[in-house]
C-alpha atoms as a PDB file:
ATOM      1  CA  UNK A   1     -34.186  -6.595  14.954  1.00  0.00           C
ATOM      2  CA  UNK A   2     -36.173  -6.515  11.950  1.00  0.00           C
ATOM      3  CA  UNK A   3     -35.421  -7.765   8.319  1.00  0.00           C
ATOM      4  CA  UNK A   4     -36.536  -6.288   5.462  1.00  0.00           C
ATOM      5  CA  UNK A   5     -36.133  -6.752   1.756  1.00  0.00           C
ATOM      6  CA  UNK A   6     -37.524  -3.788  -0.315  1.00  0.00           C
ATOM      7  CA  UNK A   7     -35.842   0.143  -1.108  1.00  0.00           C
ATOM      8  CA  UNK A   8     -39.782   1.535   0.265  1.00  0.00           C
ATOM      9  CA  UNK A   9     -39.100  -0.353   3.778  1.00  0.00           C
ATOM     10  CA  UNK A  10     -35.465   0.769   4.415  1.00  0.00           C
ATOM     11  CA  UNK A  11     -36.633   4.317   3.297  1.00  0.00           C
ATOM     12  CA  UNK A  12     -39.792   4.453   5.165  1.00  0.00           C
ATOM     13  CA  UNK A  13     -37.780   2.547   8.361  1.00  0.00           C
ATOM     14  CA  UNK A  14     -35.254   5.752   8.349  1.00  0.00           C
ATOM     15  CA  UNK A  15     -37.376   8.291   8.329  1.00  0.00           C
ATOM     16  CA  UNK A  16     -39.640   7.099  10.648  1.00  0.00           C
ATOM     17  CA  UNK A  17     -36.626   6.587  13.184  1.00  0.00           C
ATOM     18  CA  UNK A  18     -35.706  10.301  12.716  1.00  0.00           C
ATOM     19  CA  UNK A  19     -39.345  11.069  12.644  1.00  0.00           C
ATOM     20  CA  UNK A  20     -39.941   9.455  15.944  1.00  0.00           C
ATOM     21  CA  UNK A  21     -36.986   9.576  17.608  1.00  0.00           C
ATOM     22  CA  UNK A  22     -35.064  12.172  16.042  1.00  0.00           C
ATOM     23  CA  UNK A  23     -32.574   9.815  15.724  1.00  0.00           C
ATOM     24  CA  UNK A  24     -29.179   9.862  12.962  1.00  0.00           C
ATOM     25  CA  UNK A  25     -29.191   6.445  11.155  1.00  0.00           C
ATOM     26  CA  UNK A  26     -26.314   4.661  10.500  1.00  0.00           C
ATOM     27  CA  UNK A  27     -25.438   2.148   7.633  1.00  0.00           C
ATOM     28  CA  UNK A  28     -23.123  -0.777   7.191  1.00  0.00           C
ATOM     29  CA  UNK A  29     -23.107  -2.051   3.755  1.00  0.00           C
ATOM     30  CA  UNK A  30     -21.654  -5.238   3.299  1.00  0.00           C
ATOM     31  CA  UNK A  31     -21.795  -8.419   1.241  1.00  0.00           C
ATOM     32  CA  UNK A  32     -22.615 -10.845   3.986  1.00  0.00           C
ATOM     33  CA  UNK A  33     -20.199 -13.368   5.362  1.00  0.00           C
ATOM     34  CA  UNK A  34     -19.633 -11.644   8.159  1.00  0.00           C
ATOM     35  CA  UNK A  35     -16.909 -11.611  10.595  1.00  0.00           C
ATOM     36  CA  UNK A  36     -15.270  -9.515  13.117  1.00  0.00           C
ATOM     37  CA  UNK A  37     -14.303  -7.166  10.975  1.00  0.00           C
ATOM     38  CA  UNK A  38     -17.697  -5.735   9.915  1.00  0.00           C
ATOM     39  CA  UNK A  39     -18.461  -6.336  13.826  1.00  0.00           C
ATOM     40  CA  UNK A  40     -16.306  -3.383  14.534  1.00  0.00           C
ATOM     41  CA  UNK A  41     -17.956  -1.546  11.407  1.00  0.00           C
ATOM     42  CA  UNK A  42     -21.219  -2.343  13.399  1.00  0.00           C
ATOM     43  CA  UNK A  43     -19.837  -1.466  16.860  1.00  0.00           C
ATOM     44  CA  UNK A  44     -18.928   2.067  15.476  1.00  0.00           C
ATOM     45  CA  UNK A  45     -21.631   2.718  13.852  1.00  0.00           C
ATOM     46  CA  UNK A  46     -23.873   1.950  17.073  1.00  0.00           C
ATOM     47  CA  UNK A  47     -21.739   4.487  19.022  1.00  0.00           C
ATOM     48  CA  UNK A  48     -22.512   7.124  17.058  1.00  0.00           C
ATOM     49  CA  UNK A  49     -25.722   6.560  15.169  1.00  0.00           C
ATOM     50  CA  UNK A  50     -29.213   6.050  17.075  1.00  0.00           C
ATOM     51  CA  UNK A  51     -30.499   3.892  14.655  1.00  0.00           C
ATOM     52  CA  UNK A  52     -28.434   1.426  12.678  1.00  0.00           C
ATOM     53  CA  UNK A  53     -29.192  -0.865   9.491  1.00  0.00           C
ATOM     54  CA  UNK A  54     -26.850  -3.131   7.667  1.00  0.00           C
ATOM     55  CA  UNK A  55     -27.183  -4.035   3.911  1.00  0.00           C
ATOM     56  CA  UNK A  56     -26.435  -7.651   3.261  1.00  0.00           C
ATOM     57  CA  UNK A  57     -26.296  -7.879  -0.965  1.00  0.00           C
ATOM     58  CA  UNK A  58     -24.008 -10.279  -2.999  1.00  0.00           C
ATOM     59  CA  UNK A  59     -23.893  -7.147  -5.385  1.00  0.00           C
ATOM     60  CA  UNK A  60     -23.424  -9.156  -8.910  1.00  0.00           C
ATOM     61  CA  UNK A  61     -21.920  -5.544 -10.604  1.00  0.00           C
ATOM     62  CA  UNK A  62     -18.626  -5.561  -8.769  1.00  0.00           C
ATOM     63  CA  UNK A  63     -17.728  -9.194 -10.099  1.00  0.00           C
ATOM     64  CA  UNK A  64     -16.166  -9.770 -13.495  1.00  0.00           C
ATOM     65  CA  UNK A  65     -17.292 -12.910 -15.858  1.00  0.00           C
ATOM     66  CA  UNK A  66     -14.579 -15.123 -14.354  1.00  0.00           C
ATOM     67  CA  UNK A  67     -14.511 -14.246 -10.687  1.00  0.00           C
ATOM     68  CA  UNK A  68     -16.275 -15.783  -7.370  1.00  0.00           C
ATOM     69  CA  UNK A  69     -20.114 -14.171  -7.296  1.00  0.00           C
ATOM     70  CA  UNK A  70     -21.441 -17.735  -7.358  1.00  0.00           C
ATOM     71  CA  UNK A  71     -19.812 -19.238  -5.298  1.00  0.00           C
ATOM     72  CA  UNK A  72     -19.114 -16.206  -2.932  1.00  0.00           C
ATOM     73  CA  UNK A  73     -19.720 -17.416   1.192  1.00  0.00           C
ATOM     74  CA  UNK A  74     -23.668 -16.716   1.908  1.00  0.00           C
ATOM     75  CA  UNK A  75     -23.899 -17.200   5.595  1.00  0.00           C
ATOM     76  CA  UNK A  76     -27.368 -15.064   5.900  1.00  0.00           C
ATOM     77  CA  UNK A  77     -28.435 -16.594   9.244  1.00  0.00           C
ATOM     78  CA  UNK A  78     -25.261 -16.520  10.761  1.00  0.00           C
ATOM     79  CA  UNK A  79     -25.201 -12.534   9.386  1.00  0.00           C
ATOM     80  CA  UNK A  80     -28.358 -11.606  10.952  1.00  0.00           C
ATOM     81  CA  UNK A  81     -27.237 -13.573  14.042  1.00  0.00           C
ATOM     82  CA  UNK A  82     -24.023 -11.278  14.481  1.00  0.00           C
ATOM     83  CA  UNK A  83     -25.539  -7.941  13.091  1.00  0.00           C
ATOM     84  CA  UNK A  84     -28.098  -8.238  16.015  1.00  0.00           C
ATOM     85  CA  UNK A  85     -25.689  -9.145  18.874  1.00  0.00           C
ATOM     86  CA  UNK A  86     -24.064  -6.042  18.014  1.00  0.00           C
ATOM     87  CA  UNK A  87     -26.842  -3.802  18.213  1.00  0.00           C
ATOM     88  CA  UNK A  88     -27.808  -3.111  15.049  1.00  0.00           C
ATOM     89  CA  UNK A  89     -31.843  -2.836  14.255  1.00  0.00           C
ATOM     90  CA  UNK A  90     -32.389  -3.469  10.800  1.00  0.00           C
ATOM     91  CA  UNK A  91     -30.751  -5.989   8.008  1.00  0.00           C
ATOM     92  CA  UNK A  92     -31.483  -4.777   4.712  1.00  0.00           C
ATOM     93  CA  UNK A  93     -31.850  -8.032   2.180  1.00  0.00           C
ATOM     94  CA  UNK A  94     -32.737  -7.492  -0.935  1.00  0.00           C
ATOM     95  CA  UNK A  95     -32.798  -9.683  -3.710  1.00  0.00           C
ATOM     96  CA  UNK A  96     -31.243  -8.435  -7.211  1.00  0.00           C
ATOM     97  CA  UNK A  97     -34.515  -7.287  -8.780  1.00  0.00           C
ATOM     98  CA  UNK A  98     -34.785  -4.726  -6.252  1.00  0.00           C
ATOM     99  CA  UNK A  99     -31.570  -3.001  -6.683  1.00  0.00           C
ATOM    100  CA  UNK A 100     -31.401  -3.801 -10.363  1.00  0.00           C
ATOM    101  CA  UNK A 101     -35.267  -3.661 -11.806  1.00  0.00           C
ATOM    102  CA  UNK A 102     -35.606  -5.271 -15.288  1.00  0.00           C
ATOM    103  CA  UNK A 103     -34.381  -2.933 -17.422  1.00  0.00           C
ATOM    104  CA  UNK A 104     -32.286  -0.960 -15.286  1.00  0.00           C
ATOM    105  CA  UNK A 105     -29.658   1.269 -17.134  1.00  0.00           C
ATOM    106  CA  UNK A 106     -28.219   3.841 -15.019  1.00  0.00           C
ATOM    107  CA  UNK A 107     -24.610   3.411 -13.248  1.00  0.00           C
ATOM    108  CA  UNK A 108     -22.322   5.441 -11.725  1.00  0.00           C
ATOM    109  CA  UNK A 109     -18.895   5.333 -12.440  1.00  0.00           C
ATOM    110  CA  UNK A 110     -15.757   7.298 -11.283  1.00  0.00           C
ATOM    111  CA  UNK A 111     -13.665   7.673 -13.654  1.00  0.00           C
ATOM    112  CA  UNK A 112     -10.032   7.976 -13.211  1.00  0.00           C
ATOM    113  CA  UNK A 113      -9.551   6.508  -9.665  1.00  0.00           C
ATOM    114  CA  UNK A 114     -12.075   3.641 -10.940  1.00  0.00           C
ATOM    115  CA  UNK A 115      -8.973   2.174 -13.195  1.00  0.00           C
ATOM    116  CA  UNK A 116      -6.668   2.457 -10.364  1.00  0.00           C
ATOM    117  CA  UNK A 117      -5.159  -0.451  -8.248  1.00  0.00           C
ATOM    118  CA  UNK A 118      -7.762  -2.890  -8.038  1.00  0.00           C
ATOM    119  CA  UNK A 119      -9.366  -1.416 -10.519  1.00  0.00           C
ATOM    120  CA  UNK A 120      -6.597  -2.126 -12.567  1.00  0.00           C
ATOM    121  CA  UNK A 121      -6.997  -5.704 -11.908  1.00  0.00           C
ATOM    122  CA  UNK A 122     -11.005  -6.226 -12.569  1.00  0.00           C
ATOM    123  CA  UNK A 123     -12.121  -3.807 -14.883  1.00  0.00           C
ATOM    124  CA  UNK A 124     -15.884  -2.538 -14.246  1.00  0.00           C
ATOM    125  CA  UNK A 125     -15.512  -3.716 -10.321  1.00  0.00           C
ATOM    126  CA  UNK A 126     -15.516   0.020  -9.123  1.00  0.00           C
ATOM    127  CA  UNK A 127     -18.332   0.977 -11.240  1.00  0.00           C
ATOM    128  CA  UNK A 128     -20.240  -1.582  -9.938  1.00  0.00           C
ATOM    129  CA  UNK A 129     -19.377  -1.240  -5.886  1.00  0.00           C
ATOM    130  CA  UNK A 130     -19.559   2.955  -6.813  1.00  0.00           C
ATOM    131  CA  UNK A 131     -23.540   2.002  -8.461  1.00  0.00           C
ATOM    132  CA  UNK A 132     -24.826  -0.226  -5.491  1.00  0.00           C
ATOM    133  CA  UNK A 133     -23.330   1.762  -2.807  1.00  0.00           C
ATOM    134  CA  UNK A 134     -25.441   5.028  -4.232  1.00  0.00           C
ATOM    135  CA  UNK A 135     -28.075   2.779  -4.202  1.00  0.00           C
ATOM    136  CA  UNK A 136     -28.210   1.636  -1.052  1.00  0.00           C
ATOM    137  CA  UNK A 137     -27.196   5.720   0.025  1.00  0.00           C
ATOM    138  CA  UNK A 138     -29.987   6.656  -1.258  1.00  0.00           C
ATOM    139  CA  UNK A 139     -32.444   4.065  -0.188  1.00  0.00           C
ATOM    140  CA  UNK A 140     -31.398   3.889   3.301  1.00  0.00           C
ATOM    141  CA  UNK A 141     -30.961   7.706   3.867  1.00  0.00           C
ATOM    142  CA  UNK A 142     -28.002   7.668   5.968  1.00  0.00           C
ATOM    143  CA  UNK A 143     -26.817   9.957   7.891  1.00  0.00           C
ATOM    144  CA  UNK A 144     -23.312   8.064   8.085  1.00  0.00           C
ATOM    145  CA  UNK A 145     -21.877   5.129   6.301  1.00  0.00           C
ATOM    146  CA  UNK A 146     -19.278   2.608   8.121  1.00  0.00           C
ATOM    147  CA  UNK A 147     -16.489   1.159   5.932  1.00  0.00           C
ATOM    148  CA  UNK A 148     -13.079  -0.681   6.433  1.00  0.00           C
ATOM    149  CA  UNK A 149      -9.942   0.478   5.730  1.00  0.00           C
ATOM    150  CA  UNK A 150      -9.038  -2.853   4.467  1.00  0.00           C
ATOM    151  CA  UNK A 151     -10.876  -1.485   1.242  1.00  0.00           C
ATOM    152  CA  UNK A 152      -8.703   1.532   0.985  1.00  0.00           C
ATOM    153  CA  UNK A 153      -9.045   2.189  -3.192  1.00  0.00           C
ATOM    154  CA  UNK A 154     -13.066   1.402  -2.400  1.00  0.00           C
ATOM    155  CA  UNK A 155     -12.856   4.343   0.357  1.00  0.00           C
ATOM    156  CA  UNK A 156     -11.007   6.518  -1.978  1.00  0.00           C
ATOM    157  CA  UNK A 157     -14.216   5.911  -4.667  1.00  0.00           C
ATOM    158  CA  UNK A 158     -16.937   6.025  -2.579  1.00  0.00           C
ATOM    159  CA  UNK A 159     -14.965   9.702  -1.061  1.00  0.00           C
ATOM    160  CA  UNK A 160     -14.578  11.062  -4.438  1.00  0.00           C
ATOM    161  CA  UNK A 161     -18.471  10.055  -4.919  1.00  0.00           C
ATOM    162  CA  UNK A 162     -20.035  11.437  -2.597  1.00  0.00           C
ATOM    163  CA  UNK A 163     -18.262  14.735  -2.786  1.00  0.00           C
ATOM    164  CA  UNK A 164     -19.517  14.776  -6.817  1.00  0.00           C
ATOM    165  CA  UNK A 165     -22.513  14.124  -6.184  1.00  0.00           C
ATOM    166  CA  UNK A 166     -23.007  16.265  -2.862  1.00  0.00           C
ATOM    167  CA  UNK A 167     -24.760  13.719  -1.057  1.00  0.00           C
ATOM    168  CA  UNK A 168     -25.281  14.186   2.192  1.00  0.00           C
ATOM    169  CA  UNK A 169     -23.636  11.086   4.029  1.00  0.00           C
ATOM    170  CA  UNK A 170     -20.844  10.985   5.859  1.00  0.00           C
ATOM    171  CA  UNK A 171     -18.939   8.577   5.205  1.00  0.00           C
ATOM    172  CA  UNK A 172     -16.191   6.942   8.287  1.00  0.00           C
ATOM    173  CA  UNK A 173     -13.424   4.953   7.893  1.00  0.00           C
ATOM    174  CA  UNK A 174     -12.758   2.343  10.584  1.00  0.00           C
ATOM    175  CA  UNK A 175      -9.440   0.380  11.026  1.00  0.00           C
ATOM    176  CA  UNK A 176      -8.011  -3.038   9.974  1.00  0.00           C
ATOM    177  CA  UNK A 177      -9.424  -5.944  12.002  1.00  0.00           C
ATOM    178  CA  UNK A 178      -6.226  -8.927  11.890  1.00  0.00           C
ATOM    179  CA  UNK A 179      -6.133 -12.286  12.731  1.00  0.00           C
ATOM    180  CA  UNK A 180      -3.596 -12.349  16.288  1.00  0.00           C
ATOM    181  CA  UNK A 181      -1.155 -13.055  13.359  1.00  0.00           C
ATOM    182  CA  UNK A 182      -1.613  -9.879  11.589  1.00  0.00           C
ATOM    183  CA  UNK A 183      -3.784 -11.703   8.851  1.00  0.00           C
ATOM    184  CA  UNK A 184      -6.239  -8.881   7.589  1.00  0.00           C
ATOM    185  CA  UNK A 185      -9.561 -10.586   7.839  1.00  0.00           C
ATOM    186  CA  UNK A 186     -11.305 -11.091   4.606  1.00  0.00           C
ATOM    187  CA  UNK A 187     -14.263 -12.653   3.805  1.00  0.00           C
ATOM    188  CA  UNK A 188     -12.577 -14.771   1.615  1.00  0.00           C
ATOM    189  CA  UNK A 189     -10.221 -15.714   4.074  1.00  0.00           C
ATOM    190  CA  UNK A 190     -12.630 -19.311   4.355  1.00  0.00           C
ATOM    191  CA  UNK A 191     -10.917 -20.169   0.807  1.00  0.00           C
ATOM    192  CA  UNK A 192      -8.014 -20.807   1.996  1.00  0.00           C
ATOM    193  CA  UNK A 193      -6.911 -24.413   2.701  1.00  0.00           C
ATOM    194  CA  UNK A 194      -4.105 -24.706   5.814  1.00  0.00           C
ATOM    195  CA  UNK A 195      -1.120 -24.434   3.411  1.00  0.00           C
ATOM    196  CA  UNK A 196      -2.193 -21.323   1.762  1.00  0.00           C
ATOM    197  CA  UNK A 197      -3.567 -19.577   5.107  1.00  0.00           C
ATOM    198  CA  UNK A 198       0.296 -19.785   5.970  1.00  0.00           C
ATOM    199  CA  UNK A 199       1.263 -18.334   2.855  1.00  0.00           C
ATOM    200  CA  UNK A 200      -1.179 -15.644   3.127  1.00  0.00           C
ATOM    201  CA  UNK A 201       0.965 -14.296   5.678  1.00  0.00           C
ATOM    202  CA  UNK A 202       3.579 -12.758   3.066  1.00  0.00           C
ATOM    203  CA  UNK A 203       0.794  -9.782   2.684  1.00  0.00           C
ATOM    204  CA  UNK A 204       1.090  -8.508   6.251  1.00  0.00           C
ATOM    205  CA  UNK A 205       4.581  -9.232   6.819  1.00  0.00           C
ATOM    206  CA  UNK A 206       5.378  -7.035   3.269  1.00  0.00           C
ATOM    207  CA  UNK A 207       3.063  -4.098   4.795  1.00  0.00           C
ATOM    208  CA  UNK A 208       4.301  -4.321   7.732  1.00  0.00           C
ATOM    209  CA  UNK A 209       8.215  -3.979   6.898  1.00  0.00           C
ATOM    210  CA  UNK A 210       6.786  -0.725   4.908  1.00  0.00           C
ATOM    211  CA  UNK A 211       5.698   0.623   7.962  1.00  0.00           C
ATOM    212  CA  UNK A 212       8.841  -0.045  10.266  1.00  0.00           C
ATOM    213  CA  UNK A 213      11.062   1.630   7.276  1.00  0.00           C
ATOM    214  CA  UNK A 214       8.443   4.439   7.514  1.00  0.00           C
ATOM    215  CA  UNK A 215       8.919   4.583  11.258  1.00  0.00           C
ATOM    216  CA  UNK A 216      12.938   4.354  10.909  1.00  0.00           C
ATOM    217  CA  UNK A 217      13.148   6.866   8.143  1.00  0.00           C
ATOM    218  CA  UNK A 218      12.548   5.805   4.730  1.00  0.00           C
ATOM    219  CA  UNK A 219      10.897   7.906   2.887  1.00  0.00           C
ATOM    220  CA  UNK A 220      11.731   6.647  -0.682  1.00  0.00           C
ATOM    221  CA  UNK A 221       9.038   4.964  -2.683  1.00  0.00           C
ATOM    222  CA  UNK A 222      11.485   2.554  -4.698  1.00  0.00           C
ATOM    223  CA  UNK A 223      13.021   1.822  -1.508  1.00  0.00           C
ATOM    224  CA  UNK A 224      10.370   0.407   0.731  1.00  0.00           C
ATOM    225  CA  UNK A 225       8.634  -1.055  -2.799  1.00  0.00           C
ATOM    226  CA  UNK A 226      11.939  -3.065  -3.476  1.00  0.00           C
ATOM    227  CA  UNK A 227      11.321  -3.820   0.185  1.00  0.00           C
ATOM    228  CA  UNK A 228       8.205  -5.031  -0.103  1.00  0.00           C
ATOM    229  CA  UNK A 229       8.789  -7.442  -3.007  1.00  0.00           C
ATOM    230  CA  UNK A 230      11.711  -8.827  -1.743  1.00  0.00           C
ATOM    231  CA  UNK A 231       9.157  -9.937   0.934  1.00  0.00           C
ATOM    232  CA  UNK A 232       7.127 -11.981  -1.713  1.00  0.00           C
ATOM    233  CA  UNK A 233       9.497 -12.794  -3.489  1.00  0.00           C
ATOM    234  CA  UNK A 234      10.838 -15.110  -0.627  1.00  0.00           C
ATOM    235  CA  UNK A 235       7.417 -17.110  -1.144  1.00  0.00           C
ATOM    236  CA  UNK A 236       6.886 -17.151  -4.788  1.00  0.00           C
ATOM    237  CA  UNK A 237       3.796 -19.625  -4.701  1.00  0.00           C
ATOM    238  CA  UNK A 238       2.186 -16.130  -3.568  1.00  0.00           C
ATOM    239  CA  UNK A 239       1.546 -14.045  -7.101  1.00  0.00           C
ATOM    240  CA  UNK A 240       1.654 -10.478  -7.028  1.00  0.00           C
ATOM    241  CA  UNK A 241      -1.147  -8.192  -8.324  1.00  0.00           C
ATOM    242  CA  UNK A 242       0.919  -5.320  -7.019  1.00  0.00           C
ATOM    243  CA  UNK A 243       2.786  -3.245  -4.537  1.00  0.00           C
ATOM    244  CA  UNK A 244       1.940   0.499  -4.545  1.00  0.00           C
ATOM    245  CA  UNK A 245       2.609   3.949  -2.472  1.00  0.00           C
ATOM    246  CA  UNK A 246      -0.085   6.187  -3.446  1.00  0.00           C
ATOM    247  CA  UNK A 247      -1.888   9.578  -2.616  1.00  0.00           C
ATOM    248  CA  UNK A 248      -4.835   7.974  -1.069  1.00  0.00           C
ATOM    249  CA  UNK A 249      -7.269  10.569  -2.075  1.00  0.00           C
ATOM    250  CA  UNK A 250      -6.417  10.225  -6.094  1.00  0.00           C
ATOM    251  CA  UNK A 251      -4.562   6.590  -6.035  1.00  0.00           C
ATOM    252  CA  UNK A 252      -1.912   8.039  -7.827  1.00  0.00           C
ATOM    253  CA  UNK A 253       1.950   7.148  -7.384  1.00  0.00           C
ATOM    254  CA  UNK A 254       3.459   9.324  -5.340  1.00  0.00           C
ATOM    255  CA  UNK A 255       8.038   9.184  -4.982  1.00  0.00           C
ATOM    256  CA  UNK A 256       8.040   9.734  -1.355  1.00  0.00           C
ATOM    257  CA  UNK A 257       6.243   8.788   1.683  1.00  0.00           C
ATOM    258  CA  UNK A 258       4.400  11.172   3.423  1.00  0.00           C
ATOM    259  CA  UNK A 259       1.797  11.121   6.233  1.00  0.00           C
ATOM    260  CA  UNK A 260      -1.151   9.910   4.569  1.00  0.00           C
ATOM    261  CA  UNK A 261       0.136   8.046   1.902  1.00  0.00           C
ATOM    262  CA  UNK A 262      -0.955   4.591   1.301  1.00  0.00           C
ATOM    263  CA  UNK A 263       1.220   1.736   0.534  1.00  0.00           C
ATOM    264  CA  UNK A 264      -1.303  -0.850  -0.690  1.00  0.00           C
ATOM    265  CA  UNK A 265      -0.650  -4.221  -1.831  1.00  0.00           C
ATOM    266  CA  UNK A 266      -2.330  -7.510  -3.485  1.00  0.00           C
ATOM    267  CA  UNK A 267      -1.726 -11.080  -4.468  1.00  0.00           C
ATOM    268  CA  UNK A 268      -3.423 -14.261  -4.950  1.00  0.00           C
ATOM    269  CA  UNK A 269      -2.264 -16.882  -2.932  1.00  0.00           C
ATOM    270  CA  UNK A 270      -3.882 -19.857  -4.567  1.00  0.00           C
ATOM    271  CA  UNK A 271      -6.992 -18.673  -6.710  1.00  0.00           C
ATOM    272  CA  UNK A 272      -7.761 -16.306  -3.505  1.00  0.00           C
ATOM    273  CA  UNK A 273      -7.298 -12.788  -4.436  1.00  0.00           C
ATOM    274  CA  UNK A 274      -6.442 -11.126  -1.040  1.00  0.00           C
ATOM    275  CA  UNK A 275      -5.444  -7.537  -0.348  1.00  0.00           C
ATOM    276  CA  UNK A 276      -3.592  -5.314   2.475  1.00  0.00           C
ATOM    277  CA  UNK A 277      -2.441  -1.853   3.131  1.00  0.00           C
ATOM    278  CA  UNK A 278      -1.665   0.747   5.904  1.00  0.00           C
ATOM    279  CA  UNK A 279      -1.677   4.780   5.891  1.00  0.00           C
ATOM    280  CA  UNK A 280       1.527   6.290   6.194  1.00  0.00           C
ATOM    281  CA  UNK A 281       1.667   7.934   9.340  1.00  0.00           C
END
């Protein structure tokens, strides 16, 4: 597996590989920290793709002035370690010069669904993950990009991007990795001390109550939302960013559940800012 740091390498690795050996490249961006998770990103990604490269950038955009870039898990040996024991053949590293020469003035932002749910919550973080990811489209080529649905109002961004701007990736959506517990995993899951691992808890158990009202009937947003809340609020150390049932393509509310809705939620539990969901349906 190689390693390489620059835009010119990860452009000139692709289309050699397609060059060469016709194949369709695949791309995992992440921000490093690995874990199982972005394993099955990788796994997918090497059943469909011939060639596969994963981005590993702490991208500095996405954070706001009072949130965790520096001291955000960097565990680049360990990354490379997993990346390559699950096939893929190329980590892309670069450092923030390269994606962000001096002077550098041109971002990409989405407006509308950019202010929604998290977005809500840290202003500027869409435009930033929106920037970086078109970036690293661009750079690497792709012919299809592997995300989790544990990002849901990221996926609905990036979608809405890429159809604007008519690029040519696909991009796939693979499923929640959980903990045997039904903990989404999270890169900043390692934050959390015993005590608040426990507590962390209240996010699956509210989505999943959702989705057994879903499966017995409800259809009412207030319903399963009043639902959902009465979950946390039976473990009010854990502080609600919010509970929402939205059309997944626009992030708007939407009164009734339907199949494809997506009842998204988020907290802090601690100063750990986690988040859950699940698609109608």
């Amino acid at each position: 597996m190689e390693i390489l740091h620059t835009v010119e390498e990860l452009r000139r690795w692709s289309r050699a590989m397609r060059a060469q050996a016709g194949a369709t490249v695949g791309l995992v961006p992440t921000m490093g920290a690995l874990h199982a998770g972005h394993a099955s990103l990788i796994q997918a990604a090497v059943a469909k793709c011939g060639k596969v490269a994963v981005s590993i950038f702490v991208n500095p955009t996405q954070f706001g002035p009072h949130e965790d870039y520096a001291r955000y898990p960097r565990t680049f040996d360990a990354d490379c370690a997993l990346a390559e024991a699950e096939g893929a053949h190329v980590v892309f590293a670069p450092n923030v010069d390269e994606m962000y020469p001096a002077g550098a003035a041109t971002f990409v932002d989405v407006e509308g669904l950019s202010e929604r749910l998290d977005g809500k919550s840290r202003p500027g973080h869409f435009r930033g993950v929106a920037t970086v990811v078109t970036k690293l489209l661009i750079a690497s080529e792709a012919d299809r990009a592997y995300f989790g649905q544990k990002d849901a109002a990221q996926v609905a961004v990036l979608r809405r991007m890429v159809t604007d701007l008519r690029l040519a990736t696909e991009l796939v959506v693979c499923p929640i990795v959980r903990e045997p517990d039904g903990l989404a995993l999270s890169s900043r899951n390692i934050y959390l001390n015993a005590e608040e691992r426990a507590k962390a808890l209240t996010l699956s158990r509210a989505v999943r109550l959702v989705e057994m009202l879903v499966a017995a009937g409800e259809r009412h947003t207030e319903t399963l939302i009043a639902a959902a809340r009465a979950v946390f609020a039976d473990e009010p150390e854990v502080r609600v960013d919010y509970t929402e049932l939205v059309n997944w393509d626009s992030l708007e509310p939407v009164d009734t559940a339907m199949p494809g809705s997506l009842f998204a939620v988020a907290a802090w539990v601690g100063t750990t800012r986690l988040i859950d969901n699940a698609v109608i349906g």
